[in-house]
Protein backbone atom coordinates (compact mmCIF):
# COMPACT_ATOMS: atom_id res chain seq x y z
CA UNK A 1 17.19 -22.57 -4.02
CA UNK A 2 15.08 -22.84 -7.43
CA UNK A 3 12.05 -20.89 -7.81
CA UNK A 4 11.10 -17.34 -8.09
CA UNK A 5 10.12 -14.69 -5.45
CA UNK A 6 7.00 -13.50 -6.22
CA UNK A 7 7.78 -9.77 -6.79
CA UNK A 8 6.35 -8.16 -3.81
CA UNK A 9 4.61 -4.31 -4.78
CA UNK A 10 5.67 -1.58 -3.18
CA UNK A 11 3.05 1.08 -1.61
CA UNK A 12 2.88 2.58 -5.60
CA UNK A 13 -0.01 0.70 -7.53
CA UNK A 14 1.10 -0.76 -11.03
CA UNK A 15 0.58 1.80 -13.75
CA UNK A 16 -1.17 -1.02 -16.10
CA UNK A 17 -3.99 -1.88 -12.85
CA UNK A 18 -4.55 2.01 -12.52
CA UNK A 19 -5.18 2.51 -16.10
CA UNK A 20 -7.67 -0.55 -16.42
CA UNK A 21 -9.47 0.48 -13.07
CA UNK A 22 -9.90 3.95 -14.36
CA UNK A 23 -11.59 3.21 -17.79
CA UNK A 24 -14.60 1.94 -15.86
CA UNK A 25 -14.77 4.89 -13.45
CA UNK A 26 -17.85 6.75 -13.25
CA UNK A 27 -16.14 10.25 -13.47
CA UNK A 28 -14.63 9.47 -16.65
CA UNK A 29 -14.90 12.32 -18.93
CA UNK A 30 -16.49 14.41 -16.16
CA UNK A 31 -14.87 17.76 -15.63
CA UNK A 32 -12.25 17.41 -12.81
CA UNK A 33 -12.66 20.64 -11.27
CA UNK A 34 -15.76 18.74 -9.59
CA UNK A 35 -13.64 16.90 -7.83
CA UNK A 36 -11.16 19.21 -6.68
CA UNK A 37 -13.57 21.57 -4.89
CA UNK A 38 -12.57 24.95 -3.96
CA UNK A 39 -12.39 25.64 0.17
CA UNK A 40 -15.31 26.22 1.67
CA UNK A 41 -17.10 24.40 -1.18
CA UNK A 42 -19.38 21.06 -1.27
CA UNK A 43 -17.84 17.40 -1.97
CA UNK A 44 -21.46 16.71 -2.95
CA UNK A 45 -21.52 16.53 -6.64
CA UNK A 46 -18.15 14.79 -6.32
CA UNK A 47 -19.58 12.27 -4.34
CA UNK A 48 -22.80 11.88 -5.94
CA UNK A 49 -20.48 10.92 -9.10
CA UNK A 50 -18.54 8.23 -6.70
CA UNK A 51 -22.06 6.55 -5.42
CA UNK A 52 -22.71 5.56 -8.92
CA UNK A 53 -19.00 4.07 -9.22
CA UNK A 54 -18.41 1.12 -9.63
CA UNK A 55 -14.51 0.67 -9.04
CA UNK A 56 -14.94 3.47 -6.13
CA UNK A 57 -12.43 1.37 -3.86
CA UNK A 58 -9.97 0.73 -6.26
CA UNK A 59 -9.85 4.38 -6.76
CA UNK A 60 -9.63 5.01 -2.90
CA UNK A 61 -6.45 3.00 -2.80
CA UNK A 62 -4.94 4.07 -5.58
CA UNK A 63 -5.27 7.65 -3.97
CA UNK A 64 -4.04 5.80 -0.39
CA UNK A 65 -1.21 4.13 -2.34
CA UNK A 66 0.32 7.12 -3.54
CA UNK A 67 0.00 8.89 -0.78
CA UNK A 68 -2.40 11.60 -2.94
CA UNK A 69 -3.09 14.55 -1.09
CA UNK A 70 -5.75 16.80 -2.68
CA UNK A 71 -9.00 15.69 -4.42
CA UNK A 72 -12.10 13.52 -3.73
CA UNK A 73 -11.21 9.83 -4.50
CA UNK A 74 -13.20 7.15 -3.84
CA UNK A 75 -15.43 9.17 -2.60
CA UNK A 76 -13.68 10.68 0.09
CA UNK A 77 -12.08 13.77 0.79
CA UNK A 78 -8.63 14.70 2.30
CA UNK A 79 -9.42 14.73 5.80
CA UNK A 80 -11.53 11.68 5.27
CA UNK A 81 -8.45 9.84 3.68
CA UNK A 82 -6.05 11.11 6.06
CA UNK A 83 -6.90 8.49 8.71
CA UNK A 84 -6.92 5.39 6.04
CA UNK A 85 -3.25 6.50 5.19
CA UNK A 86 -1.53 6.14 8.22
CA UNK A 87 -3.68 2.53 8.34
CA UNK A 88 -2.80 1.74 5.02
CA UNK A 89 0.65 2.28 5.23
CA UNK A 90 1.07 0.57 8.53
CA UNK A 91 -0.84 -2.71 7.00
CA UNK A 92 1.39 -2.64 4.13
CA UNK A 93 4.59 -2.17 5.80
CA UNK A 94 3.86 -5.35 8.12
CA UNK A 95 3.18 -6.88 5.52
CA UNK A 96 5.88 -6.52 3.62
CA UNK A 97 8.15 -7.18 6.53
CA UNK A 98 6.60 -10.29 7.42
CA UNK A 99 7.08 -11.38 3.96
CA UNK A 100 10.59 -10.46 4.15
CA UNK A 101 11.44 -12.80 7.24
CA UNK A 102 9.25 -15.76 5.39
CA UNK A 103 11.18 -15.42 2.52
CA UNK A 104 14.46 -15.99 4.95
CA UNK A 105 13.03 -18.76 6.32
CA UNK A 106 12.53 -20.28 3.10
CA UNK A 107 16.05 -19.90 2.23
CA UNK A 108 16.12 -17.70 -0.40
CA UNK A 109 19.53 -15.07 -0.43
CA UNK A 110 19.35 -11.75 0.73
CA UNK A 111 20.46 -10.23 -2.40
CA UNK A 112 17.52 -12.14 -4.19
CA UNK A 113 14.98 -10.75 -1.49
CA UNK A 114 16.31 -7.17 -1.73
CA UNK A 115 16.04 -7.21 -5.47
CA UNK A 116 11.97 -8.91 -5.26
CA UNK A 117 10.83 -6.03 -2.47
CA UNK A 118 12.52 -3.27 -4.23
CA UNK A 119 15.00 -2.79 -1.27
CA UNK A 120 18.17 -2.54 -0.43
CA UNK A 121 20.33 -5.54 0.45
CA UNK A 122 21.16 -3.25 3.76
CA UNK A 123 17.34 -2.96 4.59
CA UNK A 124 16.94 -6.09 4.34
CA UNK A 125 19.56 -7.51 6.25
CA UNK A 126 18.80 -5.26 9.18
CA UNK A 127 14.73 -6.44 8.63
CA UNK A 128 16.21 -10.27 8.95
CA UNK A 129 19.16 -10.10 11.94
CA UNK A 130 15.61 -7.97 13.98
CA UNK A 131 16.94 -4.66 13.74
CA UNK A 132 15.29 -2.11 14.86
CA UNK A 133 12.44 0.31 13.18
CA UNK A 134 11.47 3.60 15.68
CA UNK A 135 13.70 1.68 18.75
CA UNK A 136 12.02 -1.45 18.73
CA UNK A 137 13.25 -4.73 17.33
CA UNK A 138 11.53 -5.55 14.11
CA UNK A 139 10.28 -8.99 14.84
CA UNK A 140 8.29 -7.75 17.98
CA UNK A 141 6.46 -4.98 16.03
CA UNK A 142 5.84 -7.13 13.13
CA UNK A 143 5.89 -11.17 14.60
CA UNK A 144 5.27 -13.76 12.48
CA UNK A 145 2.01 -14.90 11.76
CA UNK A 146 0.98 -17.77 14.04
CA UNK A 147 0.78 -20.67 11.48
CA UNK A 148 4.54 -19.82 11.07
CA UNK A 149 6.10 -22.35 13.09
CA UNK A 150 9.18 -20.03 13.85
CA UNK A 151 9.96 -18.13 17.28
CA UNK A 152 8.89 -14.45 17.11
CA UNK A 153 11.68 -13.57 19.23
């Protein structure tokens, strides 16, 4: 089949988008120790700085992509985050394997849709014959979208 597979990213954002993002960020320059408050101490200056931002949800999901930890991003804290992550994560990993089983529909070789996704061939071919992911069969936890004309099952 001709044609390229758009490359599909992974849960890490692009080093080029976080650089660009973070040159307009309102905490640029600011010391970071603001935004890593000690326990027990007050997000609010932190977040006072993130109000004013205005690439505060690119920030959030760079810090959600990453999986960062520690630190007020986007405005949020850790606990605040910790929620979003799980969400996050579970959005983008449908995602990605409903991608994967449109890309088999299209035709397009395993080895070429291993290589776009960042996977292995393996992973992939257990994503396409329905394998399973936590004891369940991949295409029920993650069905095709309902303009695809294809059975779920």
């Amino acid at each position: 089949m001709t044609g390229r597979l758009p490359r599909y990213p992974n849960l890490a954002a692009p080093a080029r988008f976080a650089a660009r993002w973070r040159q307009q960020a309102a905490c640029r320059g600011t010391d970071l120790d603001l935004f890593y408050p000690e326990r027990g101490k007050s997000a609010g200056p932190a977040r006072q700085v993130c109000a004013a931002c205005p690439v505060r949800q690119p920030c959030l999901e760079y810090a959600l992509s990453n999986r960062i930890m520690y630190g007020i991003w986007g405005g949020l804290t850790e606990r605040e985050r910790r929620p979003l992550q799980s969400d996050w994560v579970q959005s983008a990993r449908r995602d990605r394997y409903r991608a994967i089983l449109a890309a088999d529909a299209a035709g397009y070789a395993t080895q070429a849709i291993a290589h776009s996704f960042g996977l292995s061939r393996t992973s992939v071919a257990r994503i396409v014959r329905g394998g399973t992911d936590a004891g369940q069969p991949i295409r029920a936890r993650y069905p095709a979208k309902e303009d695809d004309d294809r059975p779920a099952g």
